[in-house]
Protein backbone atom coordinates (compact mmCIF):
# COMPACT_ATOMS: atom_id res chain seq x y z
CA UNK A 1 0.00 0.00 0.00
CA UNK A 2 1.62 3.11 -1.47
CA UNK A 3 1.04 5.94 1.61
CA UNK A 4 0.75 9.64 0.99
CA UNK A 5 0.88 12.33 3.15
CA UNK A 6 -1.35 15.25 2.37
CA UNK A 7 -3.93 17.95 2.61
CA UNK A 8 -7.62 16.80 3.50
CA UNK A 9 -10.26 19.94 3.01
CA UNK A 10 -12.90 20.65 5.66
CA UNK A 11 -14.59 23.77 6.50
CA UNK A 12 -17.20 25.48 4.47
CA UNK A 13 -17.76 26.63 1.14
CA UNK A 14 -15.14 29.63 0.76
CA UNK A 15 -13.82 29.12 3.98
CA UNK A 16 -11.73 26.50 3.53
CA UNK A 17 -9.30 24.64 6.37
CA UNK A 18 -7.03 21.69 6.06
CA UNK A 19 -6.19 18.68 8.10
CA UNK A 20 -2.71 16.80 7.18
CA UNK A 21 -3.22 13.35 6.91
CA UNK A 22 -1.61 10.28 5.93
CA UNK A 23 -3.40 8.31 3.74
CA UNK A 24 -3.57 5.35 1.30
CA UNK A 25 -3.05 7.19 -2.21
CA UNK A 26 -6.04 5.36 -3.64
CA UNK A 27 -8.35 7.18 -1.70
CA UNK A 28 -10.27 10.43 -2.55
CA UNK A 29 -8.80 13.66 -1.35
CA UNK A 30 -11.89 13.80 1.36
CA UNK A 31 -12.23 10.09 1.92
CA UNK A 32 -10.78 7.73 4.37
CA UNK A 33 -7.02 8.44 5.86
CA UNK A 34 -4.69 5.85 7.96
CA UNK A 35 -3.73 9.18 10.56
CA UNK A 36 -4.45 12.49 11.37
CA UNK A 37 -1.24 14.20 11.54
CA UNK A 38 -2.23 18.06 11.94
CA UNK A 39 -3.75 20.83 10.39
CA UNK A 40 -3.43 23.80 8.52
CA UNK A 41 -5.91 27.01 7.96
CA UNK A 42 -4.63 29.34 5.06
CA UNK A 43 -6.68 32.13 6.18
CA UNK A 44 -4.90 33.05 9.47
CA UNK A 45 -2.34 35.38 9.68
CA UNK A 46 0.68 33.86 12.00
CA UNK A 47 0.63 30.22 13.54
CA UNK A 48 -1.90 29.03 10.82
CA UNK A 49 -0.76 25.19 10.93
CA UNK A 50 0.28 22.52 13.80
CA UNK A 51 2.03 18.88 12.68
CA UNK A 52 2.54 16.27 14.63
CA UNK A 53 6.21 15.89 13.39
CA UNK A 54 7.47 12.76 15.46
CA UNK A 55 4.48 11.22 13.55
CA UNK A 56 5.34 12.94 10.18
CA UNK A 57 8.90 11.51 10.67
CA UNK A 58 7.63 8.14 11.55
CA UNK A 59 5.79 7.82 8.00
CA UNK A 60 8.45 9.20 6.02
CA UNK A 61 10.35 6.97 7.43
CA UNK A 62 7.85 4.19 6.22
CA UNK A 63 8.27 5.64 2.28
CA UNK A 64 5.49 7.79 2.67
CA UNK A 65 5.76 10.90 0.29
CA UNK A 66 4.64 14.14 1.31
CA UNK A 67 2.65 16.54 -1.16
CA UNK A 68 4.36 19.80 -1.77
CA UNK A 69 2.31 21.76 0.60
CA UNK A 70 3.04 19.36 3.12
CA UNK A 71 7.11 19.85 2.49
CA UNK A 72 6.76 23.67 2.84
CA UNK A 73 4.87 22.94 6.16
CA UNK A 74 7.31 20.78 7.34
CA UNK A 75 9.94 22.78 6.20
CA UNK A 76 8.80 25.39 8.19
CA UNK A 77 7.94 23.44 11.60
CA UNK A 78 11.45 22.50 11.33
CA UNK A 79 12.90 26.47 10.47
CA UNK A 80 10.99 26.98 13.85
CA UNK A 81 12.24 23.97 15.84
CA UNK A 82 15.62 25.26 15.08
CA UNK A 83 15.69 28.58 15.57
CA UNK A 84 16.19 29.05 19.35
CA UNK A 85 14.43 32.60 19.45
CA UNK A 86 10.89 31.86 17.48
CA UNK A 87 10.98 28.71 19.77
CA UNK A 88 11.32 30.64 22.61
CA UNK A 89 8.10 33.02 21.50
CA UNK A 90 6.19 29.83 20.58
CA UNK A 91 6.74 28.72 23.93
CA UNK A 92 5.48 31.92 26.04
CA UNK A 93 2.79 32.30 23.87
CA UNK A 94 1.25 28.60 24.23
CA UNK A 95 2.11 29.38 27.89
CA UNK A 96 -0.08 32.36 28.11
CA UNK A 97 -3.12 30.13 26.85
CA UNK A 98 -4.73 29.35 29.38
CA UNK A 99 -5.38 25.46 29.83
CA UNK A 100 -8.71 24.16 28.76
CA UNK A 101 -10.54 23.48 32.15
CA UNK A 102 -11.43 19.72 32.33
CA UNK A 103 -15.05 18.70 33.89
CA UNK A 104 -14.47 16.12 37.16
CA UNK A 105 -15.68 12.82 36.56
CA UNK A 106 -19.61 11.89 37.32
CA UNK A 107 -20.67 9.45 39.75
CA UNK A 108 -22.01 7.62 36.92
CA UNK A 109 -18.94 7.98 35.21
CA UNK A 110 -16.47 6.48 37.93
CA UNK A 111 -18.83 3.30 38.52
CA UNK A 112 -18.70 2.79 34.82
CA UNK A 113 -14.71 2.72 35.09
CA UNK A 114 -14.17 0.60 37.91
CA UNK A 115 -16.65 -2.00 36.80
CA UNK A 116 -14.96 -1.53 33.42
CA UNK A 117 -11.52 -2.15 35.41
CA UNK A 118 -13.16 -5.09 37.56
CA UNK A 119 -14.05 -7.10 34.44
CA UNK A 120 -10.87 -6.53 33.01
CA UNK A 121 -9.13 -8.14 36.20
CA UNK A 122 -11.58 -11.12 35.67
């Protein structure tokens, strides 16, 4: 199975945003993909794409070929990586966002785990 890492389109009509996948190169440009590997929205000004490079690595690795606007991505994930200063900025400004408040677990939801857990030990 010949893989291919590219652009998948969501978002509406003339609004357009991207998710980088890796998928089988028989399948339609919207259609099934082996792994989500990031995304990319051409319409916002600075920090308009995130890759999940580890995993990008991992399927080139594999002889997986990326499209071209999946190299200049890369290309630039890796500018950033290197470049000790924009790294720097990248990292105050993700620390500045302040982390997505997670909900406690239910009740309901904790019995559901540890019988979950209890058959598992069975």
């Amino acid at each position: 199975m010949a893989v291919k890492i590219r652009l998948r389109r969501t978002g509406s009509k003339n609004a357009a945003c991207f998710r980088v996948v890796a998928a089988d190169t028989r399948s339609p440009r919207d259609g099934k993909f082996i792994e989500l590997l990031g995304w990319y929205d051409p319409r916002m000004k600075k920090d308009n794409f995130s890759l999940k490079m580890d995993r990008i690595e991992y399927w080139i690795g594999e002889g997986a070929i990326p499209s071209d606007t999946v190299k200049s991505l890369v290309k630039k994930s890796r500018k950033v990586a290197k470049n000790p200063a924009v790294a720097e900025k990248v990292e105050e400004v993700i620390a500045t966002v302040a982390p997505e408040e997670v909900a406690a677990p239910t009740v309901e939801e904790e019995a559901v785990v540890e019988e979950a857990e209890e058959k598992v030990e069975a």
